[in-house]
Protein backbone atom coordinates (compact mmCIF):
# COMPACT_ATOMS: atom_id res chain seq x y z
CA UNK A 1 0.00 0.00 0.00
CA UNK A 2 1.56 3.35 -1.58
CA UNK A 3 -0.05 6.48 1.00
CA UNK A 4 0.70 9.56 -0.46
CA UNK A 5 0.14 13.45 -0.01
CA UNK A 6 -3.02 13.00 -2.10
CA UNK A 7 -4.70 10.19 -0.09
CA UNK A 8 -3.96 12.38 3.41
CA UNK A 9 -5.54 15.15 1.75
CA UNK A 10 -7.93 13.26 0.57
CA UNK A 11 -8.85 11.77 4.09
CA UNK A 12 -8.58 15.31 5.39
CA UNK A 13 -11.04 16.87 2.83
CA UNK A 14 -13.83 14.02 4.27
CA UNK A 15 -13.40 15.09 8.17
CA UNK A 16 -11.49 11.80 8.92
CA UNK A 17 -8.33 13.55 10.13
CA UNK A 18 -7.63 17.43 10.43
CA UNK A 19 -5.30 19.07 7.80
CA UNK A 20 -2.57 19.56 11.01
CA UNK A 21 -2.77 15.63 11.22
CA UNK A 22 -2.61 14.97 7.59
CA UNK A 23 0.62 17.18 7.12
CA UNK A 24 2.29 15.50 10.21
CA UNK A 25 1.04 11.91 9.13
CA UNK A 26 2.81 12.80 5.55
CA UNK A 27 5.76 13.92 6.99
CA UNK A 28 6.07 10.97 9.29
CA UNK A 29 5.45 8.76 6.56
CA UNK A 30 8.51 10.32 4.11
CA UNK A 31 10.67 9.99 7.30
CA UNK A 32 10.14 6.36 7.79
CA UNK A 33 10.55 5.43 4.21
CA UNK A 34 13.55 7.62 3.12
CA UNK A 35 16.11 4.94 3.35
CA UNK A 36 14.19 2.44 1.32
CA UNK A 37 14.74 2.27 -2.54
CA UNK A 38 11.51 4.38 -4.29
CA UNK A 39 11.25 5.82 -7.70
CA UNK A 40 12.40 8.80 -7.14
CA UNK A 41 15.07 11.45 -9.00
CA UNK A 42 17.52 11.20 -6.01
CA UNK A 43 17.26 7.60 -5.62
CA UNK A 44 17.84 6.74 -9.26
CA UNK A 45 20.62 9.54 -9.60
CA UNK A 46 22.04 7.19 -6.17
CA UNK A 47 21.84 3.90 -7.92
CA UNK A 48 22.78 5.28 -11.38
CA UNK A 49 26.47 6.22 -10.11
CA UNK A 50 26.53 3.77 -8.11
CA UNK A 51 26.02 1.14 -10.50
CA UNK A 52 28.41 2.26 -13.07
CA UNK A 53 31.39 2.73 -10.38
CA UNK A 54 30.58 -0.81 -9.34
CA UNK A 55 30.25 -1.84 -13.10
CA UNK A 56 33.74 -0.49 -14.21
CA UNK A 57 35.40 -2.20 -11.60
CA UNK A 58 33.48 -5.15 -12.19
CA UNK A 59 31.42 -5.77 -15.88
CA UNK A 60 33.13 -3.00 -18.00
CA UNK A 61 36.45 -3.97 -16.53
CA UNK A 62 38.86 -3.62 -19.59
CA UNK A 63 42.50 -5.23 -20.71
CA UNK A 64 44.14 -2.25 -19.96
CA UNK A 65 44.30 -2.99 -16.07
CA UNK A 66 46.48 -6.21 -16.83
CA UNK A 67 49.34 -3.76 -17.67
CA UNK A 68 50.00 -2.94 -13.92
CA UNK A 69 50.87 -5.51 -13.45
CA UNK A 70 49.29 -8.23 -9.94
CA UNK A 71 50.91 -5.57 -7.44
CA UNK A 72 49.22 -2.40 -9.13
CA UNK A 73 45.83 -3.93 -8.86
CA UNK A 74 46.33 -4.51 -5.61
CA UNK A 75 47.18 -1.48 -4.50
CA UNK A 76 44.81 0.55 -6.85
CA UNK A 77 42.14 -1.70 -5.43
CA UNK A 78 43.18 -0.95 -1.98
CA UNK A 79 42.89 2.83 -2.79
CA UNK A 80 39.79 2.31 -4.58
CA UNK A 81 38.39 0.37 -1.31
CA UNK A 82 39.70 3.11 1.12
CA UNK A 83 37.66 5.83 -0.57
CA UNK A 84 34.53 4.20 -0.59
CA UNK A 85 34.90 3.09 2.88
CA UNK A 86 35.71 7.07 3.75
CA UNK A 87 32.51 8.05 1.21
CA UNK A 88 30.57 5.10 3.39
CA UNK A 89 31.51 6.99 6.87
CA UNK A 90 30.22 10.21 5.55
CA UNK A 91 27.00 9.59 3.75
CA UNK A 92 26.18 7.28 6.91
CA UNK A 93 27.36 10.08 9.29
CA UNK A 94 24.84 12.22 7.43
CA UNK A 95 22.10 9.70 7.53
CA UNK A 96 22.58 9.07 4.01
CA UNK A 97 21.62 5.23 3.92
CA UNK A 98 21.11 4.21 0.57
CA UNK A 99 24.31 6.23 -0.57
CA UNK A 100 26.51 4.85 1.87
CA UNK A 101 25.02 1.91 1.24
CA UNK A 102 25.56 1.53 -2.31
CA UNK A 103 29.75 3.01 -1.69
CA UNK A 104 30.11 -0.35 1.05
CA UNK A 105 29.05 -2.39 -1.60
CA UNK A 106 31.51 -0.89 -4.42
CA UNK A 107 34.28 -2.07 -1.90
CA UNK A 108 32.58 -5.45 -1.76
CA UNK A 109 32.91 -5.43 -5.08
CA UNK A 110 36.29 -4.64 -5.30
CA UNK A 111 37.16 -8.06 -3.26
CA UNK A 112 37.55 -10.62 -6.55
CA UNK A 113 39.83 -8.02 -8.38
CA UNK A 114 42.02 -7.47 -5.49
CA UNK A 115 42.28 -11.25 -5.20
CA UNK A 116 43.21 -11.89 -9.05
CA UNK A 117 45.98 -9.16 -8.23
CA UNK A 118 47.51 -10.72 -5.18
CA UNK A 119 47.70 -14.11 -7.20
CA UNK A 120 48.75 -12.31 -10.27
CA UNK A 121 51.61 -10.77 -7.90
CA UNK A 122 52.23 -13.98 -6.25
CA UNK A 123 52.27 -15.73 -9.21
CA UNK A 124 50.00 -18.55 -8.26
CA UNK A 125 47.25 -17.88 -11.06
CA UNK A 126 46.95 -21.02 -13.03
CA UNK A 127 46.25 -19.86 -16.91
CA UNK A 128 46.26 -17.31 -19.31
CA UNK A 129 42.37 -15.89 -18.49
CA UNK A 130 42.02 -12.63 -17.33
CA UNK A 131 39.93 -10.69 -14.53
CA UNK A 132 37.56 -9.66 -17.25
CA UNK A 133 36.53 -13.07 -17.90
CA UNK A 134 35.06 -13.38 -14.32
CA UNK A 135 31.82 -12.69 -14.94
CA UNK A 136 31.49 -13.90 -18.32
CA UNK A 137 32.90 -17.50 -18.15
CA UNK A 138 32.73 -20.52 -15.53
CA UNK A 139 36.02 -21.69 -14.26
CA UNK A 140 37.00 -23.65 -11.27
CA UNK A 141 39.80 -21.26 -10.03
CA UNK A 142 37.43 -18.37 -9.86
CA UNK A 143 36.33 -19.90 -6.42
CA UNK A 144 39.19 -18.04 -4.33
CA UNK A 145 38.04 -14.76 -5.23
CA UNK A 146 34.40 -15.98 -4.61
CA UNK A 147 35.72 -17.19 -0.97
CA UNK A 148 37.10 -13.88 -0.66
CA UNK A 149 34.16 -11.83 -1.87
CA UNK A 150 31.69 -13.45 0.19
CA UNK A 151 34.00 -13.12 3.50
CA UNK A 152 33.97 -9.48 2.54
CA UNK A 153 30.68 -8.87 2.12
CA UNK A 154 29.70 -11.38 5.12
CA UNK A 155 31.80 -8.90 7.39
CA UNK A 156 30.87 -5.77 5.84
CA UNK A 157 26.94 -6.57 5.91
CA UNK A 158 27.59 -7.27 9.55
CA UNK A 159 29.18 -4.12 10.29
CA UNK A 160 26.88 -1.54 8.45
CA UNK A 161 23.45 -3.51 8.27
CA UNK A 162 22.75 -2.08 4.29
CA UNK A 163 20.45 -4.22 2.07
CA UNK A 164 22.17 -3.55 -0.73
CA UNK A 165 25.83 -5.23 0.12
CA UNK A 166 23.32 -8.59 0.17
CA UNK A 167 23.57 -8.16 -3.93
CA UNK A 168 27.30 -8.96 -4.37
CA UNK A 169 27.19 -11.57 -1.94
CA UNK A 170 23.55 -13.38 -3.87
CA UNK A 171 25.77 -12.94 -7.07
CA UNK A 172 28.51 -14.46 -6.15
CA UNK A 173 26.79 -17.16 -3.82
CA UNK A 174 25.34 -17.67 -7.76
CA UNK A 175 28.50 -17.67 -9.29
CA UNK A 176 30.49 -20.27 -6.72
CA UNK A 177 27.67 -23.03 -7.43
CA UNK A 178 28.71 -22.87 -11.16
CA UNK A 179 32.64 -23.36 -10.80
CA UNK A 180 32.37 -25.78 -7.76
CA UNK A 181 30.56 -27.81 -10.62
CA UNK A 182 33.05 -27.54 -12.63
CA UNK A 183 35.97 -28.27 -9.62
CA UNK A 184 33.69 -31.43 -9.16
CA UNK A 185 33.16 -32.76 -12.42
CA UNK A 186 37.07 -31.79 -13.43
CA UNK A 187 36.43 -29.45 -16.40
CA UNK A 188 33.64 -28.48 -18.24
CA UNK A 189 30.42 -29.26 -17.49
CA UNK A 190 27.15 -30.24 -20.11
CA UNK A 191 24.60 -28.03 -20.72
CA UNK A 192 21.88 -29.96 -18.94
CA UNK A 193 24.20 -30.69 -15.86
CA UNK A 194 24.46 -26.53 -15.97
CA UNK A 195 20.65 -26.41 -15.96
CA UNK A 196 20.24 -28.65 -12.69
CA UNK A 197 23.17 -26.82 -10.98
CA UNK A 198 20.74 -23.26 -11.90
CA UNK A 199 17.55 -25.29 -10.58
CA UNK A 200 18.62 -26.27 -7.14
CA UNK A 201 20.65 -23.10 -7.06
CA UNK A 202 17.53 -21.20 -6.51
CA UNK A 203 15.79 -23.55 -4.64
CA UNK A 204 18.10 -23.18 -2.40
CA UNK A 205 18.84 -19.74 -2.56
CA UNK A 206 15.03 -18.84 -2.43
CA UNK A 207 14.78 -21.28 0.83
CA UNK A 208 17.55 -18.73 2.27
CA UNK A 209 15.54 -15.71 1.30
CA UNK A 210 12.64 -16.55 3.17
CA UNK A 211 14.75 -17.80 6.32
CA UNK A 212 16.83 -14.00 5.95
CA UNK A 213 13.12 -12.75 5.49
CA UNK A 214 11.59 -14.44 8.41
CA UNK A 215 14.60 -13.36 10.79
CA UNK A 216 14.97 -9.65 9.13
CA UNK A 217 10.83 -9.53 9.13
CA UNK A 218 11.49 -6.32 11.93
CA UNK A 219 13.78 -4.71 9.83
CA UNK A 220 15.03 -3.85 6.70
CA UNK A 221 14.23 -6.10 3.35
CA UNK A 222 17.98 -8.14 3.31
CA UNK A 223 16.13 -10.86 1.17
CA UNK A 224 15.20 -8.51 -1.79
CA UNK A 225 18.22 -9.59 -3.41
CA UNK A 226 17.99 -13.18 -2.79
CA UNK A 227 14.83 -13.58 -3.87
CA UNK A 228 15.98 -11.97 -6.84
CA UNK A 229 18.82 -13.97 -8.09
CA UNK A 230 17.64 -17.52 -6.50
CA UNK A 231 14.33 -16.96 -8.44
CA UNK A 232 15.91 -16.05 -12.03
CA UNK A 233 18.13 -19.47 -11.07
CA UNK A 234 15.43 -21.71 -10.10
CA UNK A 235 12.70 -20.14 -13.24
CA UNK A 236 15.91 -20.12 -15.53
CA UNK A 237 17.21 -23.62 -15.21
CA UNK A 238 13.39 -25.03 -14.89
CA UNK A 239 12.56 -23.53 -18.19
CA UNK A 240 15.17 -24.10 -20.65
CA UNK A 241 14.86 -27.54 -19.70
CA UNK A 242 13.71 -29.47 -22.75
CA UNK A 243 11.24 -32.56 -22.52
CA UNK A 244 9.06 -34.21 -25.31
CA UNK A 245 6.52 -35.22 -22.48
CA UNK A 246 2.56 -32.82 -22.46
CA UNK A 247 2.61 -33.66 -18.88
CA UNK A 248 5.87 -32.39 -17.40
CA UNK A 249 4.95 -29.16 -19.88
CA UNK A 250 1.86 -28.71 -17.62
CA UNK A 251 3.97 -29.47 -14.50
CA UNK A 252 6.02 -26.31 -15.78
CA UNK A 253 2.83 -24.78 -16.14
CA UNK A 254 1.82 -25.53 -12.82
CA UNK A 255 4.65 -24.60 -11.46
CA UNK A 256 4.23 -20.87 -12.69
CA UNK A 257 1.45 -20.81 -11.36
CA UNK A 258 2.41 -21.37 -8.31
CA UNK A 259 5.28 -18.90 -8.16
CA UNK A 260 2.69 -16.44 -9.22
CA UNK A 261 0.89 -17.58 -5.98
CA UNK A 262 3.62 -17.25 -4.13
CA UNK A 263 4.45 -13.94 -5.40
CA UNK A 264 1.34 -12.61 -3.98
CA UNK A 265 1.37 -14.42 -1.03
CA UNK A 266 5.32 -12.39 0.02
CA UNK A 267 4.47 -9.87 -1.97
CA UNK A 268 7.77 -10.72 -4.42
CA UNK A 269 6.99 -9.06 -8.02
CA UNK A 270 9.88 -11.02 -9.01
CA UNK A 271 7.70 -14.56 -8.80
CA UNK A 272 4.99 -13.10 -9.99
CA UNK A 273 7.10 -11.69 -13.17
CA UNK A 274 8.47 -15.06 -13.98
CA UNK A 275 5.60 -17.14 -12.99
CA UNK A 276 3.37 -14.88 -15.52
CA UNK A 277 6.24 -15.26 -18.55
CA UNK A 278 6.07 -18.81 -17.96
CA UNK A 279 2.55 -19.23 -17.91
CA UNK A 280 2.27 -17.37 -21.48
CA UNK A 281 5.11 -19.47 -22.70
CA UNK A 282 2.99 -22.43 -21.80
CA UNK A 283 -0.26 -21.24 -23.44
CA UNK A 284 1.95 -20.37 -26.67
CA UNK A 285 3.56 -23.49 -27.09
CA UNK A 286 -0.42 -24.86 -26.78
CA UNK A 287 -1.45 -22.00 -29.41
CA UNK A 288 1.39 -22.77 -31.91
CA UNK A 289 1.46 -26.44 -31.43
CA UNK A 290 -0.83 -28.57 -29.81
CA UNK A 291 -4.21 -26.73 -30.54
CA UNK A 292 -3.07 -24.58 -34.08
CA UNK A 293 -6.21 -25.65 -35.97
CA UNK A 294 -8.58 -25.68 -33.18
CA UNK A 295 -10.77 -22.91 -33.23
CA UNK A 296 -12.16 -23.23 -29.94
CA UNK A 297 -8.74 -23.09 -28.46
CA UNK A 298 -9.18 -19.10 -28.29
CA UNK A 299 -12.65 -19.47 -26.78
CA UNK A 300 -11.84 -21.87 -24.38
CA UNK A 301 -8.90 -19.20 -23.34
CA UNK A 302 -11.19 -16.24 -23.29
CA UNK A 303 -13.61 -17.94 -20.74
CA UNK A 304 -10.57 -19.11 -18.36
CA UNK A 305 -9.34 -15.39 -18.45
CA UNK A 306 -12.72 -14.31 -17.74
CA UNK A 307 -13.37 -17.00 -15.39
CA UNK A 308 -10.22 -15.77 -13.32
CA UNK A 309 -11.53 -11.84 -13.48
CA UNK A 310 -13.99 -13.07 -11.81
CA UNK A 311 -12.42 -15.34 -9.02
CA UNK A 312 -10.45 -11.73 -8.52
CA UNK A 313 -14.23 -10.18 -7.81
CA UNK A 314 -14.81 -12.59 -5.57
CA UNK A 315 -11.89 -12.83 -3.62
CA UNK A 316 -11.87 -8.81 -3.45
CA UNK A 317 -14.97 -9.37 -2.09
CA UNK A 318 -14.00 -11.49 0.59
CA UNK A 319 -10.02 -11.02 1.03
CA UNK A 320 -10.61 -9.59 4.46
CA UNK A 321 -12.22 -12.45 6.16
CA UNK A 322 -10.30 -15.25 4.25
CA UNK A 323 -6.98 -13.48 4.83
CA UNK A 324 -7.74 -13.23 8.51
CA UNK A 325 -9.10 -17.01 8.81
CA UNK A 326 -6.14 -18.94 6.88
CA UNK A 327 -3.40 -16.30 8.77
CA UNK A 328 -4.44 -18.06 11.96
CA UNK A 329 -3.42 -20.79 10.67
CA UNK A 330 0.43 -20.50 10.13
CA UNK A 331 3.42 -19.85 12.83
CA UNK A 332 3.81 -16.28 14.29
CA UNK A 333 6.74 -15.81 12.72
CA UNK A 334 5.15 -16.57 9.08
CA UNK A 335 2.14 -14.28 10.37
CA UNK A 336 4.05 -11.10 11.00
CA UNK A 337 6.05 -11.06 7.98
CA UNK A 338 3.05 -11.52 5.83
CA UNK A 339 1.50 -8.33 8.35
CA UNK A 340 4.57 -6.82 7.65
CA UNK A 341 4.95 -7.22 3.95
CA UNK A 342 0.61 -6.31 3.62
């Protein structure tokens, strides 16, 4: 639920609070939610630069680096690190959250460059790839700078308590599953063993998310980025699995649905996203395929989609008491977050 100057206004104009109470609920309101990401100029101008400092150092990272040589990255990532730890005092000393946020997580994000230095310096890296390659290709030796990033970011999400340094740390958690693969199956892995790996990935990483979001339920939303990544995992390797079989496609049908379900229930757009892309992809393989020269095919659709406006009637109609009756159900702890997140 969005409240904004309008609605108070609004409520004011119909006698249900005075225009004093309206202003001070409004201004209350913008205080409580300033540190949380919203569509807004500031915010976007926030993540903008904060997303392309991250994404030279990391993404956009160019050949040109490799000429200083292991001990120059080191040390340039060492200077890199101390400024955004000085830029992370400040904005935080100023109550800047998401700022100071966003500059902890550029030195997060500095941890698997500094690593490739030291080894590059020590002269323990094992082939000709380069730090550019990182996030482009899976390789078994990545998994010392992945050890190092996620100690980094472990330690730093401890000390300043930002959602945002969860991102690096979901990435990389991402990332490490890949090249332990690959360590395990001693070099490189099939395309369908890759689409497992992704599946349990974000089964797993999901069943983290809601544990972080059950314990952080008081807080701030640490499992944004969880969700996130274990979701694209878990959708990703479940659909770009192939099978010749109508009923495991409705199982992946059925399975959307549920995420879409699910989306609602934790109020997660990203399930709902997925679920919804999945769910057309289903009914378009049965459009182009299965039912191309049936012509009640389209009918058939347009009285399920009409069917389900109307299940969204009724359930408008009674959300209140059903909400209240199956939320007595579950544990406390699944009760307030669902409060929480209503």
């Amino acid at each position: 639920m969005n409240i904004t100057r309008k609605n108070l206004s609004e409520a004011a104009d119909k006698n249900i609070i005075s225009t004093s109470q309206a202003d001070a609920l409004f201004e209350f309101f913008k205080e409580r939610h300033q540190d949380k990401p919203q569509f807004t100029f500031n915010h976007v101008l926030y993540y903008l630069g904060g997303l392309i400092a991250i994404g030279a150092m990391t993404l956009f990272m160019n050949l040109g680096w490799e000429s200083f040589g292991g001990a120059g990255i080191v040390l340039i990532s060492v200077l890199y690190a101390a400024i955004g730890l000085k830029l992370t005092h400040v904005f935080s000393a100023k109550s800047l959250s998401i700022p100071a946020g966003i500059c902890a997580t550029f030195v997060v994000c500095l941890t698997p460059l500094a690593i490739y230095g030291l080894q590059q310096w020590l002269g323990v890296w094992p082939d000709e790839t380069v730090y550019r390659e990182y996030h482009r290709y899976i390789k078994w030796h990545w998994i010392y700078m992945e050890l190092g990033t996620l100690a980094v970011g472990v330690i730093m999400a401890w000390r300043y308590k930002y959602p945002f340094l969860v991102m690096p740390i979901a990435v990389t958690l991402w990332y490490m599953t890949m090249d332990i693969t690959v360590m395990i199956a001693g070099g490189d892995i099939s395309w369908e063993l890759r689409k497992l790996v992704s599946l349990y990935t974000g089964l797993l990483m999901i069943g983290l998310a809601f544990w972080v979001d059950i314990r952080s339920r008081d807080t701030a939303d640490y499992a944004f980025w969880i969700y996130l990544f274990g979701a694209l995992a878990f959708w990703g390797g479940l659909s770009f699995m192939e099978s010749d079989s109508e009923l495991s496609k409705f199982v992946y049908f059925c399975v959307n649905l549920l995420m879409i379900g699910v989306g609602v229930l934790l109020v997660r757009r990203v399930f709902v996203v997925l679920g919804a892309l999945g769910g057309c992809f289903y009914l378009g393989y049965l459009a182009q395929d299965v039912f191309q020269d049936s012509w009640l095919f389209p009918a058939a659709l347009t009285a399920i989609g009409l069917g389900i406006i109307y299940l969204g009637i009724l359930w408008q109609k009674h959300e209140k008491a059903i909400t209240k009756k199956s939320r007595e159900l579950l544990p406390e702890a699944l009760r307030e977050l669902l409060e929480a997140r209503s």
